[in-house]
PDB file of N, CA and C in Angstrom:
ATOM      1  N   UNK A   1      -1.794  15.353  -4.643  1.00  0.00           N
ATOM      2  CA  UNK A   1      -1.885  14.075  -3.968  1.00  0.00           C
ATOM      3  C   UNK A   1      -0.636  13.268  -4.275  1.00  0.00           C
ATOM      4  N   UNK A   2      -0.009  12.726  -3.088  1.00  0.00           N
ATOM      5  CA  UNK A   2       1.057  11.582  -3.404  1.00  0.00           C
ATOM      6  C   UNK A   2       1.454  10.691  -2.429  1.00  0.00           C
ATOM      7  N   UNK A   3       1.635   9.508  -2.924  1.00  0.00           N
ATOM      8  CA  UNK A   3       2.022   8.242  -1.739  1.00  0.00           C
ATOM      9  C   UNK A   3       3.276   7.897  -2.773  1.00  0.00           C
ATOM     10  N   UNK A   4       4.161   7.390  -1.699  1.00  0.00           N
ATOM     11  CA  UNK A   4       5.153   6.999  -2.028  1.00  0.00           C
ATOM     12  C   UNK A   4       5.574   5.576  -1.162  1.00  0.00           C
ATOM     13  N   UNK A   5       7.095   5.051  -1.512  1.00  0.00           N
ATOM     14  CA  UNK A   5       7.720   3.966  -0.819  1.00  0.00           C
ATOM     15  C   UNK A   5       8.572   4.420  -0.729  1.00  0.00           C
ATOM     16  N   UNK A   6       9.360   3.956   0.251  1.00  0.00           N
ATOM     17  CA  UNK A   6      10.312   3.420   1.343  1.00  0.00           C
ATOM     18  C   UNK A   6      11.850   2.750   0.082  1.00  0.00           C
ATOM     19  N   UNK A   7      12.619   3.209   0.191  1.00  0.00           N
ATOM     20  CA  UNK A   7      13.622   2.264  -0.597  1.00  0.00           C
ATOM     21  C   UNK A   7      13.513   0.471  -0.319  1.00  0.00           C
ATOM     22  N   UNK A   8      13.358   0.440   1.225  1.00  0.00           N
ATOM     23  CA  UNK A   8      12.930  -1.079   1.558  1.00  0.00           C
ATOM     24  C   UNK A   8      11.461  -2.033   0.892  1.00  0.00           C
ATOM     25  N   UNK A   9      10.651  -0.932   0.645  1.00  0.00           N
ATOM     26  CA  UNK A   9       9.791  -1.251   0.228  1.00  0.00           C
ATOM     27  C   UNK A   9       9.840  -1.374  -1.323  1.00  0.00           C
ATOM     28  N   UNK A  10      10.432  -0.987  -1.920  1.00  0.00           N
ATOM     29  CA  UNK A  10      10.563  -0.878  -3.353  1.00  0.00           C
ATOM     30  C   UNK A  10      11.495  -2.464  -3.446  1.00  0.00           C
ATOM     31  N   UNK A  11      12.874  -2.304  -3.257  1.00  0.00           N
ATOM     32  CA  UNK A  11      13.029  -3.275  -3.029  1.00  0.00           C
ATOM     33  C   UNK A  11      11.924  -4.820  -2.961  1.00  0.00           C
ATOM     34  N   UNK A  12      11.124  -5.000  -1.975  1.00  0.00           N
ATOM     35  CA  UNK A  12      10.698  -6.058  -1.098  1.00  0.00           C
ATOM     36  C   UNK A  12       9.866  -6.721  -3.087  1.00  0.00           C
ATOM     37  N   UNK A  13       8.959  -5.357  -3.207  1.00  0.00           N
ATOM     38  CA  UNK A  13       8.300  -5.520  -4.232  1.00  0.00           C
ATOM     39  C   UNK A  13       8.810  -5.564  -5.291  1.00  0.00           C
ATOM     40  N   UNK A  14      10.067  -5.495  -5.555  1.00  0.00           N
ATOM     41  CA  UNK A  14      10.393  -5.875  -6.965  1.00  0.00           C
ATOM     42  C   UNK A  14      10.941  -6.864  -7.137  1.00  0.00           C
ATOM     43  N   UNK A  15      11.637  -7.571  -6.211  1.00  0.00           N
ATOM     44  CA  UNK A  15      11.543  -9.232  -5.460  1.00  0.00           C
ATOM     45  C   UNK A  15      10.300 -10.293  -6.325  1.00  0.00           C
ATOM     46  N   UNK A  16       9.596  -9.718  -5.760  1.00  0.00           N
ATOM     47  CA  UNK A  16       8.621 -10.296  -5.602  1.00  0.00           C
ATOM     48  C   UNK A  16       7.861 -10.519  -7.131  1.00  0.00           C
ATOM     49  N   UNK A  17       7.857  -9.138  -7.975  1.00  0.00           N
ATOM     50  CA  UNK A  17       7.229  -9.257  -9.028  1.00  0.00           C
ATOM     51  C   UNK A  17       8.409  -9.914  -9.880  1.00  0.00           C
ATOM     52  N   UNK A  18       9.958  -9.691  -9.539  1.00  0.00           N
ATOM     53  CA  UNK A  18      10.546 -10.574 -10.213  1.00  0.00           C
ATOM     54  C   UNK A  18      10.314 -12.343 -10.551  1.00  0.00           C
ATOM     55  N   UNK A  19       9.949 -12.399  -9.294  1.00  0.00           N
ATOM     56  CA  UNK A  19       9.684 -13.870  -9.203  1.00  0.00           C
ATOM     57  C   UNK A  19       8.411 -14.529  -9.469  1.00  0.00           C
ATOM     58  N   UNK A  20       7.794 -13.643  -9.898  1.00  0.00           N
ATOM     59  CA  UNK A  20       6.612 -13.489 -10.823  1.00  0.00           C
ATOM     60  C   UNK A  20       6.835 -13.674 -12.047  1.00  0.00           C
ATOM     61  N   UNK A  21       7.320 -12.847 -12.685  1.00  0.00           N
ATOM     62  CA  UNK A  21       7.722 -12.550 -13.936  1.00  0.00           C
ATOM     63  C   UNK A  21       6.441 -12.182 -14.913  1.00  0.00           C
ATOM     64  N   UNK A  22       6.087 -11.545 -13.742  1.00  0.00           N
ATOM     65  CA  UNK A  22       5.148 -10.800 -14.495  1.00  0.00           C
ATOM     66  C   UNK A  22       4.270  -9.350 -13.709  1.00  0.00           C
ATOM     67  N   UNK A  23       3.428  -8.621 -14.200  1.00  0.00           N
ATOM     68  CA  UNK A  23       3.082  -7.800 -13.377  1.00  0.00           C
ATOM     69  C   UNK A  23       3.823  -6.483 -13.641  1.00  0.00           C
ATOM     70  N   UNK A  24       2.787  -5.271 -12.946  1.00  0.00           N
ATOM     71  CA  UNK A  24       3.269  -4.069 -13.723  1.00  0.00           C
ATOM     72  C   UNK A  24       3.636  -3.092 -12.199  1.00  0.00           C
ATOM     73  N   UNK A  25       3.261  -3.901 -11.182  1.00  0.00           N
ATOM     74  CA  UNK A  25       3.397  -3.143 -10.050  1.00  0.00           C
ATOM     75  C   UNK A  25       2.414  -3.731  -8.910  1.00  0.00           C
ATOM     76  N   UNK A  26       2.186  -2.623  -7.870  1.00  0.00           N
ATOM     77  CA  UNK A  26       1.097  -3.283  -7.090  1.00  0.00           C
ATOM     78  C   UNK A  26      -0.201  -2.489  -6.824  1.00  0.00           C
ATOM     79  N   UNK A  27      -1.125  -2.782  -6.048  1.00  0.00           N
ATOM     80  CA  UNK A  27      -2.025  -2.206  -6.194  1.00  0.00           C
ATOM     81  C   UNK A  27      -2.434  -1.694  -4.605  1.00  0.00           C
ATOM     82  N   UNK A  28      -2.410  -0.073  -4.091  1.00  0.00           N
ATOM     83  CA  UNK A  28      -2.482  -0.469  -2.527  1.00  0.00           C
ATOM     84  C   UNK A  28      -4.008  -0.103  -2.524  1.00  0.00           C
ATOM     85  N   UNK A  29      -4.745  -0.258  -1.590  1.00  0.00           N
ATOM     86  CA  UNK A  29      -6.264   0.424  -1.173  1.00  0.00           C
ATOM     87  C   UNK A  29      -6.573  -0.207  -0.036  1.00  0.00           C
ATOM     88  N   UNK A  30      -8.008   0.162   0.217  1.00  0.00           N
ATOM     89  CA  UNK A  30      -8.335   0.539   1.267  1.00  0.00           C
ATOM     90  C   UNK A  30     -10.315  -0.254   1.060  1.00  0.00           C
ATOM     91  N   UNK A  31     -10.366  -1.109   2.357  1.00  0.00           N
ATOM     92  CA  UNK A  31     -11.926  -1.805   2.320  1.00  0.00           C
ATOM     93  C   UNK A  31     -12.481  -1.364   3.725  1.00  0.00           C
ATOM     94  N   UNK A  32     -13.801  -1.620   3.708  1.00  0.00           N
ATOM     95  CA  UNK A  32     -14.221  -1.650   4.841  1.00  0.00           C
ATOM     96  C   UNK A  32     -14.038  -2.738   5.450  1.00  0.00           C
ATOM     97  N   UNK A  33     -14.107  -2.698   6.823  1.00  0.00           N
ATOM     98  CA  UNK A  33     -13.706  -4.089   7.657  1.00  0.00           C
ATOM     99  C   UNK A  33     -12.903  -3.899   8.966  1.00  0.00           C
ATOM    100  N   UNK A  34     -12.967  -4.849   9.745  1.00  0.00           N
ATOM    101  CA  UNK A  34     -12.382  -4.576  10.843  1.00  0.00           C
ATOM    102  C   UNK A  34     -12.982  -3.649  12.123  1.00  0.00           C
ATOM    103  N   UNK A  35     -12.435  -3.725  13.624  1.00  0.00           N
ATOM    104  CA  UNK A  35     -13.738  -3.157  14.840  1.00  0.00           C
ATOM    105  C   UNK A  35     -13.341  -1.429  14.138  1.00  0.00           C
ATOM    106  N   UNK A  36     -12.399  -0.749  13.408  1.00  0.00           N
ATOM    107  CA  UNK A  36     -12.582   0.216  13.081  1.00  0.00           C
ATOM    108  C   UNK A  36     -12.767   1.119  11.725  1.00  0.00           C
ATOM    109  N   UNK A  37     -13.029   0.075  11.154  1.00  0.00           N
ATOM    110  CA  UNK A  37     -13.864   1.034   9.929  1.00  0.00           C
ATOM    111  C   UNK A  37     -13.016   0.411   8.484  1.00  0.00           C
ATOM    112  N   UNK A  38     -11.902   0.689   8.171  1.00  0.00           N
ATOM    113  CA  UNK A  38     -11.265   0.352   7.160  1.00  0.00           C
ATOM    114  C   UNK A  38      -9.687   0.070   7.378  1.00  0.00           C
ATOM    115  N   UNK A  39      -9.164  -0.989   6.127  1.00  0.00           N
ATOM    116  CA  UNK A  39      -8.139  -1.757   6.351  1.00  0.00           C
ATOM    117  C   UNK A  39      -7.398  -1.409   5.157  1.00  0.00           C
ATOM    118  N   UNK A  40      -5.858  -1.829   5.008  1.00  0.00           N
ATOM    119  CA  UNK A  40      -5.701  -1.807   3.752  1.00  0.00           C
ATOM    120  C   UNK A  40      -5.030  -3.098   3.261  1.00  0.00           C
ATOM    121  N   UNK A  41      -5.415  -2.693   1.879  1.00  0.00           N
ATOM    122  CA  UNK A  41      -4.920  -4.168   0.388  1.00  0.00           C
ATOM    123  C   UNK A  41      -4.290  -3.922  -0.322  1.00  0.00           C
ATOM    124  N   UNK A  42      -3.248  -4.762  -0.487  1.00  0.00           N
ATOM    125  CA  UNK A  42      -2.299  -5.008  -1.518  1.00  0.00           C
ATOM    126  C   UNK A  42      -2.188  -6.265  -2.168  1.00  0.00           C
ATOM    127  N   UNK A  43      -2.468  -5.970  -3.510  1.00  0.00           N
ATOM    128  CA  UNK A  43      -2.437  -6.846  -3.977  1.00  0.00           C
ATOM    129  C   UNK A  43      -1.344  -6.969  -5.517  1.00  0.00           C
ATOM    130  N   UNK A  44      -0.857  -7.663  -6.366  1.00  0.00           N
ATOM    131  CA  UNK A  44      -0.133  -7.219  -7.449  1.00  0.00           C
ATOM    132  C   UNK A  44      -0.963  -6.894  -8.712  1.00  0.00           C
ATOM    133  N   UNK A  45      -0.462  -6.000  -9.540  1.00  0.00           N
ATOM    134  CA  UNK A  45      -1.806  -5.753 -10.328  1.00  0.00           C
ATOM    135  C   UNK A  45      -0.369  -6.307 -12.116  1.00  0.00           C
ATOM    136  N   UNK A  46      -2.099  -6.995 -12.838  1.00  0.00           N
ATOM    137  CA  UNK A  46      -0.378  -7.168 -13.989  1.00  0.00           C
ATOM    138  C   UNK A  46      -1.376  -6.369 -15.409  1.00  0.00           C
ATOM    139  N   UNK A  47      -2.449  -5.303 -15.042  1.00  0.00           N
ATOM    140  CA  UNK A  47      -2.895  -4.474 -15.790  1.00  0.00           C
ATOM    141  C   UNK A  47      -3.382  -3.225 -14.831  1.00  0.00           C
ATOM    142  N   UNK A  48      -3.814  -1.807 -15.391  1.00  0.00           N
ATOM    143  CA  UNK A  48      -4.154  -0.684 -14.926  1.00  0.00           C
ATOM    144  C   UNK A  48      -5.293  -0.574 -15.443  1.00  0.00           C
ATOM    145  N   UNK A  49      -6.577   0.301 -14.573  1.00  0.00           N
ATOM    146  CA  UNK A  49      -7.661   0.691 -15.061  1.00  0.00           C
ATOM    147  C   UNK A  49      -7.505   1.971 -15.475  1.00  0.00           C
ATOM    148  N   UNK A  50      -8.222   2.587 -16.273  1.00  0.00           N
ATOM    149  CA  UNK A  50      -8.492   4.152 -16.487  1.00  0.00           C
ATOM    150  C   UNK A  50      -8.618   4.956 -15.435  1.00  0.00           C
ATOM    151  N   UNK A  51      -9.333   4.482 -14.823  1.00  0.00           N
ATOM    152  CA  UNK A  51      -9.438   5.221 -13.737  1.00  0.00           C
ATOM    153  C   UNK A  51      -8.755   5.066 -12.490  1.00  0.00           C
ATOM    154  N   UNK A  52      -7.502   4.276 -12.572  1.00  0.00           N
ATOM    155  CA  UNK A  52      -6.504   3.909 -11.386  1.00  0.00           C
ATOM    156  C   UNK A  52      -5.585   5.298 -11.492  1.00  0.00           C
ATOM    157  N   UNK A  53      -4.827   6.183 -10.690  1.00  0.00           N
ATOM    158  CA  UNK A  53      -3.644   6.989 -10.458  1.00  0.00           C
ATOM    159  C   UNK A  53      -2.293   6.155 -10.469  1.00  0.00           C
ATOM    160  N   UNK A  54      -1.424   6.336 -11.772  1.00  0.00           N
ATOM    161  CA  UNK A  54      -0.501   5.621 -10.805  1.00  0.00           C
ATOM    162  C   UNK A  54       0.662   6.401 -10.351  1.00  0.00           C
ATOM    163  N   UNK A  55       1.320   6.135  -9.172  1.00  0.00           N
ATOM    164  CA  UNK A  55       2.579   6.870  -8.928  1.00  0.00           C
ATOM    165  C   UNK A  55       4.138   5.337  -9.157  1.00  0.00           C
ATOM    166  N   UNK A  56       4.918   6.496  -9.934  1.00  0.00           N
ATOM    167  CA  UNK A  56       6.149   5.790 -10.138  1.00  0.00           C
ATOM    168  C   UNK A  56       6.748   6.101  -8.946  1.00  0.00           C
ATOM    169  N   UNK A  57       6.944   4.834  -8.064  1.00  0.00           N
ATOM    170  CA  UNK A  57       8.415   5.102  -6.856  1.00  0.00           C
ATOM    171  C   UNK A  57       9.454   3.701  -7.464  1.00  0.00           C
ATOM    172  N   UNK A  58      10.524   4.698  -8.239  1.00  0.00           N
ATOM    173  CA  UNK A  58      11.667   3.898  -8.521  1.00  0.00           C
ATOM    174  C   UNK A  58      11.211   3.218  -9.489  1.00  0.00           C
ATOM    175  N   UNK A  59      11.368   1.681  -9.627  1.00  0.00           N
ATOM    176  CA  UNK A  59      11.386   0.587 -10.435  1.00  0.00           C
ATOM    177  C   UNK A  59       9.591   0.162 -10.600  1.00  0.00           C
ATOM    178  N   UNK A  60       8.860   0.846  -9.451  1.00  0.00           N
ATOM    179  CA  UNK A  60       8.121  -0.215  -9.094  1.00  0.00           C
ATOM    180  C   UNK A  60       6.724   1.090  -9.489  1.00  0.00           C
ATOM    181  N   UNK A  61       5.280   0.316  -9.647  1.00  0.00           N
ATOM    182  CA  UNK A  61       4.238   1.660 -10.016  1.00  0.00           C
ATOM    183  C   UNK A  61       3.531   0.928  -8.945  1.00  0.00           C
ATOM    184  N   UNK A  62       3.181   2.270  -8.238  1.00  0.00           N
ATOM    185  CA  UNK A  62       1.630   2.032  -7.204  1.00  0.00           C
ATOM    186  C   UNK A  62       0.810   2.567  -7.553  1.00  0.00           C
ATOM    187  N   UNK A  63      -0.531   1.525  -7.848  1.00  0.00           N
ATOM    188  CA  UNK A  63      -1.754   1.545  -8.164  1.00  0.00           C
ATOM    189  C   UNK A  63      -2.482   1.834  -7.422  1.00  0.00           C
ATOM    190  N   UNK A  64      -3.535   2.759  -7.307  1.00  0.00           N
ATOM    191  CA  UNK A  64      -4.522   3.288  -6.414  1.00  0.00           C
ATOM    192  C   UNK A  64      -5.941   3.833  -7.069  1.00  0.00           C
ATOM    193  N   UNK A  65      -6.696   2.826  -6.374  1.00  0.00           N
ATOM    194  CA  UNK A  65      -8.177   3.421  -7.321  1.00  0.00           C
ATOM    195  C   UNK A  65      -8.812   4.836  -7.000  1.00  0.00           C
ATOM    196  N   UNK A  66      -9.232   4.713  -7.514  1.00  0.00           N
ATOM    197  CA  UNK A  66     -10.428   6.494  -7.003  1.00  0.00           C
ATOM    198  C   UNK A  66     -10.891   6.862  -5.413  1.00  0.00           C
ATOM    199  N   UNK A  67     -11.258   5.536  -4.887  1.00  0.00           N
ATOM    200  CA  UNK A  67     -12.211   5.737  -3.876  1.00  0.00           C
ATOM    201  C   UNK A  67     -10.598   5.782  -2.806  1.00  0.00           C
ATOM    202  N   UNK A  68      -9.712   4.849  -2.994  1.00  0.00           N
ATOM    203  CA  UNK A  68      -9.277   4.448  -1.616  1.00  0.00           C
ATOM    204  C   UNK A  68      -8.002   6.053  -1.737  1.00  0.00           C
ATOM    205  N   UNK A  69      -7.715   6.458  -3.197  1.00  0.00           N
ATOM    206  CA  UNK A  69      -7.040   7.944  -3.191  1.00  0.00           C
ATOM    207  C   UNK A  69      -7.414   8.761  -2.040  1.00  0.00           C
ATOM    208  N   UNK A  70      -8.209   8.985  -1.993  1.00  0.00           N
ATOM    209  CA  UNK A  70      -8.761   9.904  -0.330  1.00  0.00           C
ATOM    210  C   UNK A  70      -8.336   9.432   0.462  1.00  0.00           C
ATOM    211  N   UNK A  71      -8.481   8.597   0.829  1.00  0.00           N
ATOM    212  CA  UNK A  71      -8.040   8.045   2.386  1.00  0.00           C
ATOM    213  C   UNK A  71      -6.415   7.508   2.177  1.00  0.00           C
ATOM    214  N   UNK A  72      -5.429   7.641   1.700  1.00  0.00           N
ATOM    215  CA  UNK A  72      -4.330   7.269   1.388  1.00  0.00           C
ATOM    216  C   UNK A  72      -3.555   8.340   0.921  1.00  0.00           C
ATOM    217  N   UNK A  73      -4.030   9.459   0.417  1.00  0.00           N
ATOM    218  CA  UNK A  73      -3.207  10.620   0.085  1.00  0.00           C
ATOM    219  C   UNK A  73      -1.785  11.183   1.490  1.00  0.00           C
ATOM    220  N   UNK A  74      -0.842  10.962   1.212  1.00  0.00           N
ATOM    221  CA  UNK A  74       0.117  11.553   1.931  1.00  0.00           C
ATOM    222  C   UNK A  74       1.232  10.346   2.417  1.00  0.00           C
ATOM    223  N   UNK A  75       0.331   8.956   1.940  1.00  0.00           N
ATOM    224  CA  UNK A  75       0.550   7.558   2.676  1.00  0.00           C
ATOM    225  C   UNK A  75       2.205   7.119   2.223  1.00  0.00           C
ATOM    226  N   UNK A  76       3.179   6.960   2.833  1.00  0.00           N
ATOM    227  CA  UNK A  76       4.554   6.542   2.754  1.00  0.00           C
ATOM    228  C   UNK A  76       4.177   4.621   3.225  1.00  0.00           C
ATOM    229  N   UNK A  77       4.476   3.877   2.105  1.00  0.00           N
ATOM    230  CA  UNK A  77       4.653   2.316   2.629  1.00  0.00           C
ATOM    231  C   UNK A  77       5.829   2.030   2.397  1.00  0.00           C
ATOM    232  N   UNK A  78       6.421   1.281   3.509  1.00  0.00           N
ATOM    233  CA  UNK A  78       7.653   1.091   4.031  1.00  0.00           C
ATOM    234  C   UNK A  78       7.346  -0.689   4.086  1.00  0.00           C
ATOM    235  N   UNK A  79       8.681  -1.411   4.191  1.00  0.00           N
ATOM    236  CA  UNK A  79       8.619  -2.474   4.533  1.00  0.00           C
ATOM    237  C   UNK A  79       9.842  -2.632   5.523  1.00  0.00           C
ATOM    238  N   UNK A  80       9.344  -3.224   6.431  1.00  0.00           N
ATOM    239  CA  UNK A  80      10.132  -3.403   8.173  1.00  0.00           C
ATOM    240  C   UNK A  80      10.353  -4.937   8.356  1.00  0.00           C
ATOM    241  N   UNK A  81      11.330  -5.076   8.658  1.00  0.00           N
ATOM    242  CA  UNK A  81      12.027  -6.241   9.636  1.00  0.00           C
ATOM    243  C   UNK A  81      12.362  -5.984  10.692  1.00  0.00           C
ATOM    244  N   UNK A  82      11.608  -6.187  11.978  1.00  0.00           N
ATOM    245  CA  UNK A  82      11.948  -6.205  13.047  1.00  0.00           C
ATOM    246  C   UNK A  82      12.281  -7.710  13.689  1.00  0.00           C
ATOM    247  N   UNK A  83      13.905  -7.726  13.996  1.00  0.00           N
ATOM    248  CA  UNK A  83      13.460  -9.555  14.575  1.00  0.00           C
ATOM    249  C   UNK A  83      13.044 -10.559  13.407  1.00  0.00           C
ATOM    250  N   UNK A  84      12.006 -11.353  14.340  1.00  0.00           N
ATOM    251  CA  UNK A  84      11.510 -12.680  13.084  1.00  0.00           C
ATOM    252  C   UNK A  84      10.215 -11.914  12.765  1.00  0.00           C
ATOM    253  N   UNK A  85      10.041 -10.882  12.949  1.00  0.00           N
ATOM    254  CA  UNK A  85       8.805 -10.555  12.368  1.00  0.00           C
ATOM    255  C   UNK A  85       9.126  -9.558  10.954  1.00  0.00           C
ATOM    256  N   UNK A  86       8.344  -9.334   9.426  1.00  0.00           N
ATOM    257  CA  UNK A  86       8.661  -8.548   8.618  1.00  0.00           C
ATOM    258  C   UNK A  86       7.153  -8.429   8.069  1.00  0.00           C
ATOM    259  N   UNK A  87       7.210  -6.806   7.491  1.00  0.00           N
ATOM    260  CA  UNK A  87       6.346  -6.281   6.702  1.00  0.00           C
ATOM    261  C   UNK A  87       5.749  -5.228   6.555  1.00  0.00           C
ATOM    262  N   UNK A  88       4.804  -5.033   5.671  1.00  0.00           N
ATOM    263  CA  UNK A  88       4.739  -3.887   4.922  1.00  0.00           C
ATOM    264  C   UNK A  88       3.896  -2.548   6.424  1.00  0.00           C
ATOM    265  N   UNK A  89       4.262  -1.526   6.697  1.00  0.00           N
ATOM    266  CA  UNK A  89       3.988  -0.426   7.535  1.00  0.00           C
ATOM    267  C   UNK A  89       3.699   0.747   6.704  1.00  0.00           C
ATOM    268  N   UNK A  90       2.040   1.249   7.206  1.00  0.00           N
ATOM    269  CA  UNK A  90       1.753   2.137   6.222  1.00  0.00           C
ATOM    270  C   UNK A  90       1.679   3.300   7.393  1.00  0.00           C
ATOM    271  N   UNK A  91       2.464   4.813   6.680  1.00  0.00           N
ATOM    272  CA  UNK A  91       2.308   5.384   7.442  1.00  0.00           C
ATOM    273  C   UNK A  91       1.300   6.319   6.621  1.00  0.00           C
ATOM    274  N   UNK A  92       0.375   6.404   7.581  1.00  0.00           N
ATOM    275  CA  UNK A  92      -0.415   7.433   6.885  1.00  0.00           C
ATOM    276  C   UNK A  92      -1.250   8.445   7.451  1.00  0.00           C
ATOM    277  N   UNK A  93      -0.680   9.439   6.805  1.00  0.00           N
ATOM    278  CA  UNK A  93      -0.874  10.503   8.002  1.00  0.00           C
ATOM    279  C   UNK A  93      -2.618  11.328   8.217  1.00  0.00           C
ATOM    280  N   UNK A  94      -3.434  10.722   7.831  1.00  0.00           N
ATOM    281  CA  UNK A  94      -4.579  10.769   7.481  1.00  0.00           C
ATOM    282  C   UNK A  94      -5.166  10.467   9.073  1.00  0.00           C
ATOM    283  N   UNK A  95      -4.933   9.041   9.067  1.00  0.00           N
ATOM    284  CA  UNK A  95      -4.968   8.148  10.151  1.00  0.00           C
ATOM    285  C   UNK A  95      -5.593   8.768  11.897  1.00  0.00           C
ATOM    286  N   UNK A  96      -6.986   8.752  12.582  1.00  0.00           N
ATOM    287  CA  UNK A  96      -7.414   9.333  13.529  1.00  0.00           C
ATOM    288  C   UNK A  96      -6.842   8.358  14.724  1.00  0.00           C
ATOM    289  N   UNK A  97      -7.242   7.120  14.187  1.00  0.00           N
ATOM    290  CA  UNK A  97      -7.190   6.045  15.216  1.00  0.00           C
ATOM    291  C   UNK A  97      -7.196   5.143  14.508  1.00  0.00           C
ATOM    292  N   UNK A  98      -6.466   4.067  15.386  1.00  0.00           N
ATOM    293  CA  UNK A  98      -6.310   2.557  14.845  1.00  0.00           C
ATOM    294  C   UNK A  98      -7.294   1.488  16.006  1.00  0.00           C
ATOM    295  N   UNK A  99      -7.766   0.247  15.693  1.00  0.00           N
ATOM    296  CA  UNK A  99      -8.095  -0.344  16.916  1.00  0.00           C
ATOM    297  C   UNK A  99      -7.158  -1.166  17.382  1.00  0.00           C
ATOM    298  N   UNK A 100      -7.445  -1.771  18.354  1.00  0.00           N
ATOM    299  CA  UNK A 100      -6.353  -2.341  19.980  1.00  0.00           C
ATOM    300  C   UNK A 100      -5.317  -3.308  18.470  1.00  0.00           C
ATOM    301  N   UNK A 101      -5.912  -4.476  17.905  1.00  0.00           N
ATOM    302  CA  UNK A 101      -5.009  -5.084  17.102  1.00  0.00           C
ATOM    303  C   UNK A 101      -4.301  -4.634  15.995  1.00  0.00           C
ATOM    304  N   UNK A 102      -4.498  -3.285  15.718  1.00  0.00           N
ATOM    305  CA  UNK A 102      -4.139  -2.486  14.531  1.00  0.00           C
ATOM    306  C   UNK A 102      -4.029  -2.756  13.151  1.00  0.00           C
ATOM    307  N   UNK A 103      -5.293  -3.760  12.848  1.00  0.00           N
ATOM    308  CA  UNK A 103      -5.527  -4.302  11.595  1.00  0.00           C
ATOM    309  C   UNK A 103      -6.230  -3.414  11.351  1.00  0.00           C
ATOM    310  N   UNK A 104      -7.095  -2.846  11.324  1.00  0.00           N
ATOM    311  CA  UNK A 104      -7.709  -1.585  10.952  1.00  0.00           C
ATOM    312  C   UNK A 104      -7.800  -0.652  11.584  1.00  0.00           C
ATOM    313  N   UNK A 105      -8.020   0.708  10.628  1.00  0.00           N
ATOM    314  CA  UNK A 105      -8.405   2.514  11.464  1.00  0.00           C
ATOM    315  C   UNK A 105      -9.717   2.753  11.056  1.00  0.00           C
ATOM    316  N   UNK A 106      -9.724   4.288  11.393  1.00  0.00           N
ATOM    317  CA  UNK A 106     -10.643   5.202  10.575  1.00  0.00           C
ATOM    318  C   UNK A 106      -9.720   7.003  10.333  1.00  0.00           C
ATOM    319  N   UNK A 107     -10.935   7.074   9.433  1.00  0.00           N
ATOM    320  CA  UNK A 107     -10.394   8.312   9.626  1.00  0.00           C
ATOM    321  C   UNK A 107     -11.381   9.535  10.195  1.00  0.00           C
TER     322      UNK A 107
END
């Protein structure tokens, strides 16, 4: 099993926890919600559980719990600037369908 980042994405997040000044990385997963089933979360994490995986990309550790590991295995997060719009793009190749607003899939 492995998810990784994006050099842009590593970047974006170490920004960020810099200006923190604190924190050990982030945390990505996966809830139910949305017209198709599940969404994903990021949030910064500034401790690890036992039972979290973490993967080192670069500077930065991604946190991933047990449950949302399944559905995220293979997952590359990237961070995009297109225009005035920016942010985090998960590609994940898991992924069956997304719905019309593409806040959430399933698998």
């Amino acid at each position: 099993m492995a998810i990784t980042m994006t050099a842009a994405a590593e970047q974006h997040v170490n920004k960020h926890l810099a200006h923190r000044a604190k924190g050990v990385g982030i945390r990505l997963g996966v809830r139910t919600t949305g017209c198709s089933g599940l969404s994903y979360v990021l949030e910064f994490v500034d401790s690890t559980e036992a039972e979290d995986t973490v993967f080192q990309c670069g500077d930065v550790k991604l946190v991933i719990d047990p449950k949302s590991l399944l559905y995220l295995d293979g997952t590359e997060l990237d961070y995009v600037k297109e225009g005035l719009n920016e942010g985090f793009e998960f590609n994940n190749p898991n992924v069956k369908d997304e719905c019309g607003c593409g806040e959430s899939f399933h698998i």
